[in-house]
PDB file of N, CA and C in Angstrom:
ATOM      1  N   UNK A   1     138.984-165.218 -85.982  1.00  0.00           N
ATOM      2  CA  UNK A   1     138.415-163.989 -85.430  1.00  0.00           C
ATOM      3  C   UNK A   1     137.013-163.796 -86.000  1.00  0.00           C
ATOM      4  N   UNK A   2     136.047-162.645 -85.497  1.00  0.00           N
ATOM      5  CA  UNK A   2     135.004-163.070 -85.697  1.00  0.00           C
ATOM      6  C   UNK A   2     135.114-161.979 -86.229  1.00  0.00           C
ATOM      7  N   UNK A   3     133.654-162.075 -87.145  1.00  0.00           N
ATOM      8  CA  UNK A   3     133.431-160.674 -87.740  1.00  0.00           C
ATOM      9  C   UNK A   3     132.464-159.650 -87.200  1.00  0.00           C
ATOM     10  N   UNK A   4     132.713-158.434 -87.075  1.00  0.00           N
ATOM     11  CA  UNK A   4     131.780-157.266 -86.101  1.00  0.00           C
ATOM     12  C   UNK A   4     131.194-156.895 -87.123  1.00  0.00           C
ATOM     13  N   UNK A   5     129.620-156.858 -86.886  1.00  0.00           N
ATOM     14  CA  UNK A   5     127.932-156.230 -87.848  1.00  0.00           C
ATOM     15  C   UNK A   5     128.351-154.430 -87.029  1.00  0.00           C
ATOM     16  N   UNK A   6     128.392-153.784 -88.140  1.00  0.00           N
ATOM     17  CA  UNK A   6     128.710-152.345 -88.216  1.00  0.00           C
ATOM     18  C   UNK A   6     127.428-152.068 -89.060  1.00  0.00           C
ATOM     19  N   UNK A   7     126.778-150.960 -87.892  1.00  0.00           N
ATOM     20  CA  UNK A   7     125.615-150.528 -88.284  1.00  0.00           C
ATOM     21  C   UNK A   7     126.012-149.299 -88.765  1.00  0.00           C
ATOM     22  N   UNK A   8     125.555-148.594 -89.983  1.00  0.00           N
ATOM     23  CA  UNK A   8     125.569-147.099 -90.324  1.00  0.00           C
ATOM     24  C   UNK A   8     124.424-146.435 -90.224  1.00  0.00           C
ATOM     25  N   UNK A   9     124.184-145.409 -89.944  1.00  0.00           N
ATOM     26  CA  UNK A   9     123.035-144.540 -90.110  1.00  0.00           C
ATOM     27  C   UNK A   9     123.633-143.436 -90.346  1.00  0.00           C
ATOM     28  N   UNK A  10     122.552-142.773 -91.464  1.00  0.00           N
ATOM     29  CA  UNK A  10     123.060-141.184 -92.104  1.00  0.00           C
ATOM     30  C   UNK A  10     121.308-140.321 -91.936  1.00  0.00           C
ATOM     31  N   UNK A  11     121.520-139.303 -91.252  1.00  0.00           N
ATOM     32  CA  UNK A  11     120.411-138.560 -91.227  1.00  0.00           C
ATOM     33  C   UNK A  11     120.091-137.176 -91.485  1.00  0.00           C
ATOM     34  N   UNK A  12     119.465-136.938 -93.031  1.00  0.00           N
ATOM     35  CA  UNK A  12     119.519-135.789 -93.269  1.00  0.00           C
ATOM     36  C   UNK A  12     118.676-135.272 -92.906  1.00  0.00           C
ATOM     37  N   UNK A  13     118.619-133.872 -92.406  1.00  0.00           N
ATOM     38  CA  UNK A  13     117.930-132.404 -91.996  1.00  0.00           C
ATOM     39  C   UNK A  13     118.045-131.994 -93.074  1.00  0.00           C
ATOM     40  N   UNK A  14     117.040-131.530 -93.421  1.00  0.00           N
ATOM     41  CA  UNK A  14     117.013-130.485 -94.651  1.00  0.00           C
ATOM     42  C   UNK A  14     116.041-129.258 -93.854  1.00  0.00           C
ATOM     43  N   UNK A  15     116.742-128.173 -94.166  1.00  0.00           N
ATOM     44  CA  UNK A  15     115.597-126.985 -93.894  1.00  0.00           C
ATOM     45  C   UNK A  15     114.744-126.289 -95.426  1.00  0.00           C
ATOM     46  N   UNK A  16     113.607-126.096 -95.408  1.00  0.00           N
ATOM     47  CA  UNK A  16     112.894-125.086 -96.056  1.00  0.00           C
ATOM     48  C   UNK A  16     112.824-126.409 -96.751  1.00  0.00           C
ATOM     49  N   UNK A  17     112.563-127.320 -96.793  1.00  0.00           N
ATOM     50  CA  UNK A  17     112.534-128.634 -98.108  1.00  0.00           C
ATOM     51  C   UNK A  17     111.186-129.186 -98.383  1.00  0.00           C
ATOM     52  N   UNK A  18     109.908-128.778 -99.045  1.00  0.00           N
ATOM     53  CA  UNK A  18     108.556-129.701 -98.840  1.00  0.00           C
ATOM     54  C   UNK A  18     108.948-131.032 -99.428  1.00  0.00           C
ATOM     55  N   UNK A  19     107.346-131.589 -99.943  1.00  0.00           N
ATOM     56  CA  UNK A  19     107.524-132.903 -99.727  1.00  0.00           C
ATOM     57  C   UNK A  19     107.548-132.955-101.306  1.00  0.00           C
ATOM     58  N   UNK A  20     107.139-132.451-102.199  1.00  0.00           N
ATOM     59  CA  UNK A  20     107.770-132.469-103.788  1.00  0.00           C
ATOM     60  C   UNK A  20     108.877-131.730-103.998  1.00  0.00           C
ATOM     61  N   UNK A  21     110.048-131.321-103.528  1.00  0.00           N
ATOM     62  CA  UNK A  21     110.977-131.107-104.046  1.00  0.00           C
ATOM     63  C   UNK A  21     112.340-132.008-103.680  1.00  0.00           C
ATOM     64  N   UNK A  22     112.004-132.984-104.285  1.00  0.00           N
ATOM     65  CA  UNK A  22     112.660-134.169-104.224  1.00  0.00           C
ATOM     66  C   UNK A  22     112.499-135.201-105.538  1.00  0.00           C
ATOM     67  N   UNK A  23     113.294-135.811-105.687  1.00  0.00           N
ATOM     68  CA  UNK A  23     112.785-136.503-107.178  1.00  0.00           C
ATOM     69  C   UNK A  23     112.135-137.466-106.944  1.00  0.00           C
ATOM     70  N   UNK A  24     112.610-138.246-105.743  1.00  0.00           N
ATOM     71  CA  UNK A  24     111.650-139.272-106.047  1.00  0.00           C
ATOM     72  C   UNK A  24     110.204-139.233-105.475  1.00  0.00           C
ATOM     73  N   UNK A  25     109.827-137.655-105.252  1.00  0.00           N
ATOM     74  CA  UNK A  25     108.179-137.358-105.004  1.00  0.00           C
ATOM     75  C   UNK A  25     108.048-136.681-105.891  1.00  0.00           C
ATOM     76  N   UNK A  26     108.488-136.728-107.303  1.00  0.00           N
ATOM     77  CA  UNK A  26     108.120-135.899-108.669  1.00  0.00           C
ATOM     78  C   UNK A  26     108.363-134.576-108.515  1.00  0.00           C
ATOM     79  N   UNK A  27     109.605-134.427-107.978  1.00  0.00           N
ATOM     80  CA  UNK A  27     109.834-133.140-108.193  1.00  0.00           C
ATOM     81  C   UNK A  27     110.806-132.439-109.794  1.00  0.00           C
ATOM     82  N   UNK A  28     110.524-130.904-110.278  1.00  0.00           N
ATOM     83  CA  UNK A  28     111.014-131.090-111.167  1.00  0.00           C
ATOM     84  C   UNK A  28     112.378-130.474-111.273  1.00  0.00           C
ATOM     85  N   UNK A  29     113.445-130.430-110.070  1.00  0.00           N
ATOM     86  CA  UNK A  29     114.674-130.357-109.576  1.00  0.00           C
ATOM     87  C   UNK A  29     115.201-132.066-109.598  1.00  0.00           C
ATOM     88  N   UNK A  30     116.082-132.032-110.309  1.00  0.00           N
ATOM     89  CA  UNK A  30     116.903-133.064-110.116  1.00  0.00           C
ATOM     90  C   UNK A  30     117.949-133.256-108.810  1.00  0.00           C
ATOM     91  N   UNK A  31     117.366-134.608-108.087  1.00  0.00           N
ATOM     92  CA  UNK A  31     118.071-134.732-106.332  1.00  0.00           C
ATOM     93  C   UNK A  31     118.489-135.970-106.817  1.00  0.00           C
ATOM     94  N   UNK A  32     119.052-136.966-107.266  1.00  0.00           N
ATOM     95  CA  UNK A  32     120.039-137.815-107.801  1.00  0.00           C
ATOM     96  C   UNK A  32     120.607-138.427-106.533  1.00  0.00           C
ATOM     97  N   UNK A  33     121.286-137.820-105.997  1.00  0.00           N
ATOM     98  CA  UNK A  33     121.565-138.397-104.459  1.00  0.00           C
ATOM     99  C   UNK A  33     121.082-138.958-103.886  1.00  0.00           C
ATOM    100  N   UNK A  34     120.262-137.818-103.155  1.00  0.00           N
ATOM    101  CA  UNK A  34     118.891-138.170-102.539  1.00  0.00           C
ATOM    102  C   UNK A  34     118.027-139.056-102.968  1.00  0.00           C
ATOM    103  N   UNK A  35     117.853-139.399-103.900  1.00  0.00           N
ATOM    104  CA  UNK A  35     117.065-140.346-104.861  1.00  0.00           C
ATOM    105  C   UNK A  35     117.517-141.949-104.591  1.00  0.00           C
ATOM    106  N   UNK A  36     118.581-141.611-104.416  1.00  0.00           N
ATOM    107  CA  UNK A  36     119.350-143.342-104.493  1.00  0.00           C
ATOM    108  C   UNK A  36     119.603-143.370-103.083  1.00  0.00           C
ATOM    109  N   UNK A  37     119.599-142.376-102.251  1.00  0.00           N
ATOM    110  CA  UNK A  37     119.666-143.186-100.548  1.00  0.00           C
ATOM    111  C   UNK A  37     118.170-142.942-100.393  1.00  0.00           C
ATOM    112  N   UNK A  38     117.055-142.579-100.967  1.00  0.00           N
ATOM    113  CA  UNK A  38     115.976-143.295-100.475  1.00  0.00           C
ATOM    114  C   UNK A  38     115.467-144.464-100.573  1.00  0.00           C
ATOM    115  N   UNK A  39     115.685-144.573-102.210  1.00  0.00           N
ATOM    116  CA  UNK A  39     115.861-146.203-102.952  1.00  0.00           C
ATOM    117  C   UNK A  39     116.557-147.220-102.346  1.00  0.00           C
ATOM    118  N   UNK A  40     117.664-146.725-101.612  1.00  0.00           N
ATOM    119  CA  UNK A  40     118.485-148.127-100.589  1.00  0.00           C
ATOM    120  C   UNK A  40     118.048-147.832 -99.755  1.00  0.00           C
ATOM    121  N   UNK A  41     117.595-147.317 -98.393  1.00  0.00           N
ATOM    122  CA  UNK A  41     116.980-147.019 -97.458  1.00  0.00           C
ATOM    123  C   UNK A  41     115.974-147.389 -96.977  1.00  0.00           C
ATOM    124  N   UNK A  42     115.336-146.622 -95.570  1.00  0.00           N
ATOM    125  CA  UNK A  42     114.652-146.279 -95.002  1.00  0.00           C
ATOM    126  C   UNK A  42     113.542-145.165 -95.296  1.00  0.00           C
ATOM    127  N   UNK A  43     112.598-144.941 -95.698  1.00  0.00           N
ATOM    128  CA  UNK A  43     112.205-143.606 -96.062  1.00  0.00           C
ATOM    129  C   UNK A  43     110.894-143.217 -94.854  1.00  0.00           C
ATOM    130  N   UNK A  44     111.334-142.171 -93.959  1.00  0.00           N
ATOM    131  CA  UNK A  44     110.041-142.442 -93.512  1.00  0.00           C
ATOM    132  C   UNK A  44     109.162-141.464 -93.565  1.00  0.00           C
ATOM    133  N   UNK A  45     107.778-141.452 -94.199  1.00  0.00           N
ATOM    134  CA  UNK A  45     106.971-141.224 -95.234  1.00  0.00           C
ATOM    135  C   UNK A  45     105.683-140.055 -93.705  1.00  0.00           C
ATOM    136  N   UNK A  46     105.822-140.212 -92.384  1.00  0.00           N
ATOM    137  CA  UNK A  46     105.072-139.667 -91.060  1.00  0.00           C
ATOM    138  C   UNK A  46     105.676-138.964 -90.798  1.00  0.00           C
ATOM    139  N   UNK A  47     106.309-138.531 -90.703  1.00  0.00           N
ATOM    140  CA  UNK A  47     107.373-137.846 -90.114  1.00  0.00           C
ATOM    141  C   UNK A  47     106.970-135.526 -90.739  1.00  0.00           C
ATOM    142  N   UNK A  48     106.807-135.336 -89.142  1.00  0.00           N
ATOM    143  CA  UNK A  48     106.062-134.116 -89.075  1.00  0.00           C
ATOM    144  C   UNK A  48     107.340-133.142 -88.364  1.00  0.00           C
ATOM    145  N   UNK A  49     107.119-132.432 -88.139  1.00  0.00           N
ATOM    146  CA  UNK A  49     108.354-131.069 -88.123  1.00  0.00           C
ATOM    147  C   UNK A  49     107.525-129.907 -87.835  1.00  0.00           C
ATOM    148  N   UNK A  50     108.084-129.078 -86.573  1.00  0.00           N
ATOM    149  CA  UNK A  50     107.926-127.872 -86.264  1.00  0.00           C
ATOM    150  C   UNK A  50     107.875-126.833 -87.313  1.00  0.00           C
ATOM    151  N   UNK A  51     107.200-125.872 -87.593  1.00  0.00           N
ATOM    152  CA  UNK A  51     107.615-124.995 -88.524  1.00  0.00           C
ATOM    153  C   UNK A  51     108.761-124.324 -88.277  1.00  0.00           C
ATOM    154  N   UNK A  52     109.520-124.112 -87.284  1.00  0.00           N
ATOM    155  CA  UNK A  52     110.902-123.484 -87.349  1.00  0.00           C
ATOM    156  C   UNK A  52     111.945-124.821 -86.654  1.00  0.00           C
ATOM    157  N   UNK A  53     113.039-124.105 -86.822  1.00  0.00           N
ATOM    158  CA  UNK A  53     114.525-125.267 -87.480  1.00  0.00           C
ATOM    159  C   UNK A  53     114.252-125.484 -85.610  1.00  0.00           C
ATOM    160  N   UNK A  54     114.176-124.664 -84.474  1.00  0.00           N
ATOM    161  CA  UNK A  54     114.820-124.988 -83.392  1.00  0.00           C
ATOM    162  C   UNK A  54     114.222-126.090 -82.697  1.00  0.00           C
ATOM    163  N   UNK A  55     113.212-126.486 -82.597  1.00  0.00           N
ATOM    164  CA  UNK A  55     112.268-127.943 -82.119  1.00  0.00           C
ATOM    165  C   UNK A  55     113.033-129.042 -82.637  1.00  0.00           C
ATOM    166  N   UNK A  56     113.723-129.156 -84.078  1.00  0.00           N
ATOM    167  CA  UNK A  56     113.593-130.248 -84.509  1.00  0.00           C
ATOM    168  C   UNK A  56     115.564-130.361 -84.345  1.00  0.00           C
ATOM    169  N   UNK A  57     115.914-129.667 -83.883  1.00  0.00           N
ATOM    170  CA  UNK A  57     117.459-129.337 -83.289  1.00  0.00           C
ATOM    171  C   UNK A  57     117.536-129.839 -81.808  1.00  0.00           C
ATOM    172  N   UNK A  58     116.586-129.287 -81.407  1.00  0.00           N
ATOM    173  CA  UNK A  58     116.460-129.892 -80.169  1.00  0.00           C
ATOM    174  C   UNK A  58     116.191-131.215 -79.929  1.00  0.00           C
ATOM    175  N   UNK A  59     115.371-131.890 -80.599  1.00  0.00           N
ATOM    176  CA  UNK A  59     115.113-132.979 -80.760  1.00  0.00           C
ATOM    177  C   UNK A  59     116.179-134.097 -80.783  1.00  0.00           C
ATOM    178  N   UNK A  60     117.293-133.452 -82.191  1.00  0.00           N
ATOM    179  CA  UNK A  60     118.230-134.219 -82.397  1.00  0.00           C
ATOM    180  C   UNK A  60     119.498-134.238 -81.244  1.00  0.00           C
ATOM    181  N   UNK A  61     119.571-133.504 -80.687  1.00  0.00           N
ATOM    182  CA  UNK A  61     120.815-133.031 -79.770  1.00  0.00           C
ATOM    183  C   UNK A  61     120.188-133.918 -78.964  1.00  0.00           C
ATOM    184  N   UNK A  62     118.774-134.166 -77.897  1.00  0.00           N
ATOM    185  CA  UNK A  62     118.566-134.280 -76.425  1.00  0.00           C
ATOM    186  C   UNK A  62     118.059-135.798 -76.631  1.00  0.00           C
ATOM    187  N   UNK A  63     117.367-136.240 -77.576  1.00  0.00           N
ATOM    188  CA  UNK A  63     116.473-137.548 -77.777  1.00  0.00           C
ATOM    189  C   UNK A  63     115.189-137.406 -77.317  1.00  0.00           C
ATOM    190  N   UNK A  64     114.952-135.941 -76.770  1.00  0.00           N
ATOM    191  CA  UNK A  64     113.693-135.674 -75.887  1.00  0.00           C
ATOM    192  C   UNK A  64     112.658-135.228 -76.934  1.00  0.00           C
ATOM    193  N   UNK A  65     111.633-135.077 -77.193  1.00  0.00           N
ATOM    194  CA  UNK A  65     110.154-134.171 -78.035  1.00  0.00           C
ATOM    195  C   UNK A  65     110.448-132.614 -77.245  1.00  0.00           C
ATOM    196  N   UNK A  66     110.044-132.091 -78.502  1.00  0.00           N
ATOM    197  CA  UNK A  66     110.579-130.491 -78.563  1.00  0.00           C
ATOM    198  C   UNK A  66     109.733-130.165 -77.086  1.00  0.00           C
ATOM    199  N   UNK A  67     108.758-130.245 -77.136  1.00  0.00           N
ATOM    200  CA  UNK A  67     108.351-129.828 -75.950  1.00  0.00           C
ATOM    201  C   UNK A  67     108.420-130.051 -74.776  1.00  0.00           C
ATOM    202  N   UNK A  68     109.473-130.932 -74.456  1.00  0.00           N
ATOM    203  CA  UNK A  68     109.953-131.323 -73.320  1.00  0.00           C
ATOM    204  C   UNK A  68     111.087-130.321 -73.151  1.00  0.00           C
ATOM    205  N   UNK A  69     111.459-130.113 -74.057  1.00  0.00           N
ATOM    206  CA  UNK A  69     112.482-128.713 -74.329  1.00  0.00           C
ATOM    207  C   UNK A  69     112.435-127.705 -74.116  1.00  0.00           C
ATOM    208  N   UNK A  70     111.490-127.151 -74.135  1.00  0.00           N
ATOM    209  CA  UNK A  70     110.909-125.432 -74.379  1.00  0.00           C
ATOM    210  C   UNK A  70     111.113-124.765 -75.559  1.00  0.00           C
ATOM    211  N   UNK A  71     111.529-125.810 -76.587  1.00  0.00           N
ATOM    212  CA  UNK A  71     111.834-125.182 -77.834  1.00  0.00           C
ATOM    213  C   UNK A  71     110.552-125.132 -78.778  1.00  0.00           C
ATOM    214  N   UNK A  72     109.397-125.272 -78.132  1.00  0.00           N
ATOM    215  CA  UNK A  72     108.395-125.465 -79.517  1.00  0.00           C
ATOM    216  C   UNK A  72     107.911-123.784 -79.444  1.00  0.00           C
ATOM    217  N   UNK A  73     108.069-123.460 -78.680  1.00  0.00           N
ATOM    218  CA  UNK A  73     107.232-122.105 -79.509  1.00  0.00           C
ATOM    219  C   UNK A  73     108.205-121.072 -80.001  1.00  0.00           C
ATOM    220  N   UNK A  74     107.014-120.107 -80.807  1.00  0.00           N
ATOM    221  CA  UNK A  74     107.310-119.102 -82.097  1.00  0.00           C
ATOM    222  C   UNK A  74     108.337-118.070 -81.372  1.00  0.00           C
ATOM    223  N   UNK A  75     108.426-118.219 -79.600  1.00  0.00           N
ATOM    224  CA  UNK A  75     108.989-116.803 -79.243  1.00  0.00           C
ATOM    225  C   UNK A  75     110.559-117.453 -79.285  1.00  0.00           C
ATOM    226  N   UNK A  76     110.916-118.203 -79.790  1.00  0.00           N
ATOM    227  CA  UNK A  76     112.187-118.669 -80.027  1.00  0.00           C
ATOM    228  C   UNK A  76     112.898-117.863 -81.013  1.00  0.00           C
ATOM    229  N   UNK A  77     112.357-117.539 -81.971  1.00  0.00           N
ATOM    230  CA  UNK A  77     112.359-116.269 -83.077  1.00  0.00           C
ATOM    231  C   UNK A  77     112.590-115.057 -82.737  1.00  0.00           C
ATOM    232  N   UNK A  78     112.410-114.670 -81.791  1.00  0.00           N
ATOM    233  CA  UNK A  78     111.886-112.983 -81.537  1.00  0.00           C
ATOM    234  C   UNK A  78     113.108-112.742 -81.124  1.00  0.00           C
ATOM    235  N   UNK A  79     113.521-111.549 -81.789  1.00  0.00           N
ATOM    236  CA  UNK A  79     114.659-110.701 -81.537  1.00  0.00           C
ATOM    237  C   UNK A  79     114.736-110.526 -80.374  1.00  0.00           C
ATOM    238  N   UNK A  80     116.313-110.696 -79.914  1.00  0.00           N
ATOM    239  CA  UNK A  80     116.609-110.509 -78.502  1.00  0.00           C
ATOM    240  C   UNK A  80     116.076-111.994 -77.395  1.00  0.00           C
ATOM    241  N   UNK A  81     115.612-112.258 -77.681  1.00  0.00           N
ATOM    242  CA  UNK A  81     115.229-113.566 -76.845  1.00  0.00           C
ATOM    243  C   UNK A  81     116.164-114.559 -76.446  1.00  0.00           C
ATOM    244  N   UNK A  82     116.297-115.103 -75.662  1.00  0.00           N
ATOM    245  CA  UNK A  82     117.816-115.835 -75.312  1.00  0.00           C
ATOM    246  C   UNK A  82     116.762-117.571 -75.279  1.00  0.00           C
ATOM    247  N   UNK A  83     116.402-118.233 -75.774  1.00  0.00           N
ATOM    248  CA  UNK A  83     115.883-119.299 -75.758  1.00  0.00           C
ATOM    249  C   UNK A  83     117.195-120.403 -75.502  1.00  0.00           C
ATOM    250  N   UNK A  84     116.675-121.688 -74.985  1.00  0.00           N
ATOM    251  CA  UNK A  84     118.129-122.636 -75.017  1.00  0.00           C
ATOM    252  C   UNK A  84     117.703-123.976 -74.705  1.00  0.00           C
ATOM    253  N   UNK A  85     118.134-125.143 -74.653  1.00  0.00           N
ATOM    254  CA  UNK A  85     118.016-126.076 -74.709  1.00  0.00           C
ATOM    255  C   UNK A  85     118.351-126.176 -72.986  1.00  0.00           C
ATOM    256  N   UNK A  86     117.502-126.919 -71.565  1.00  0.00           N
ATOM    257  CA  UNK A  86     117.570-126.932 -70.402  1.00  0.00           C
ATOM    258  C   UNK A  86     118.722-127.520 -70.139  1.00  0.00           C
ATOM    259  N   UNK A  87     119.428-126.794 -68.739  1.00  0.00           N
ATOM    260  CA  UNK A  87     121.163-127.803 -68.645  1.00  0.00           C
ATOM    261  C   UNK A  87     120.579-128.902 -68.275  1.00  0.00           C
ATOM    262  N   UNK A  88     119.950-129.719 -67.547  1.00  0.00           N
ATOM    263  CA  UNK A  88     118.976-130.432 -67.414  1.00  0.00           C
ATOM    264  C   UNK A  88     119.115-132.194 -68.288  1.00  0.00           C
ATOM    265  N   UNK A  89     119.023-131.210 -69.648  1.00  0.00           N
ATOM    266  CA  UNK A  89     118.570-132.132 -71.024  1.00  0.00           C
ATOM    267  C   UNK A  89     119.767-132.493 -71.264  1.00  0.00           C
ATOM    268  N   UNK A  90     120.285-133.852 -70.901  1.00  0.00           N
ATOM    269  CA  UNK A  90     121.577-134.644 -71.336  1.00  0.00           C
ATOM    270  C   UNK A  90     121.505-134.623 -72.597  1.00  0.00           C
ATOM    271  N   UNK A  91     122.451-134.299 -73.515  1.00  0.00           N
ATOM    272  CA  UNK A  91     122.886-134.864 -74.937  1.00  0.00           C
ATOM    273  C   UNK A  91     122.671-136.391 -75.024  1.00  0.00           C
ATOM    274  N   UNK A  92     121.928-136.698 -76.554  1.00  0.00           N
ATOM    275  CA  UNK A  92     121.859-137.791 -77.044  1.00  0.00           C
ATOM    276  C   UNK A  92     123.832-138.479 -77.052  1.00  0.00           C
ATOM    277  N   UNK A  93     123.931-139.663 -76.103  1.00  0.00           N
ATOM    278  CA  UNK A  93     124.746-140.217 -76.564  1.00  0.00           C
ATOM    279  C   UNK A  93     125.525-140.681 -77.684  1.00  0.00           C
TER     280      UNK A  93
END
């Protein structure tokens, strides 16, 4: 029998997180975890983000750029606002 290549991928979201509070960007919080799946990993070092959580939600759910979404702007926030991801936008498989 043959043997099956099993790919893993793990992808963390972090909210409110800059780019020094992490250890292995000298931060002075100990991330231990985090530290050792960047060290085995992938790290990718470009990687830009909406200032609010819903663009980059959208992103992950559809495979689409937030703005293909309607999720990039600030009125996503505003009380009472019913914002949503288009029925439209198939879920990432």
């Amino acid at each position: 029998a043959g043997q099956k290549n099993v790919v893993l991928l793990v992808l963390l979201v972090l909210d409110d997180i800059g780019w020094a509070d992490v250890g292995f960007h000298g931060s002075e919080f100990p991330t231990p975890k985090i530290d050792a799946l960047a060290t085995s990993g992938v790290r990718l070092n470009r990687m830009y983000a909406m200032p609010q959580r819903s663009p980059s939600r959208a992103v992950i759910f559809t495979g689409r750029y937030s703005f293909h979404t309607g999720m990039q702007h600030f009125t996503t926030l505003i009380l009472g606002s019913t914002p949503g991801i288009p029925e439209d936008s198939l879920p990432t498989p």
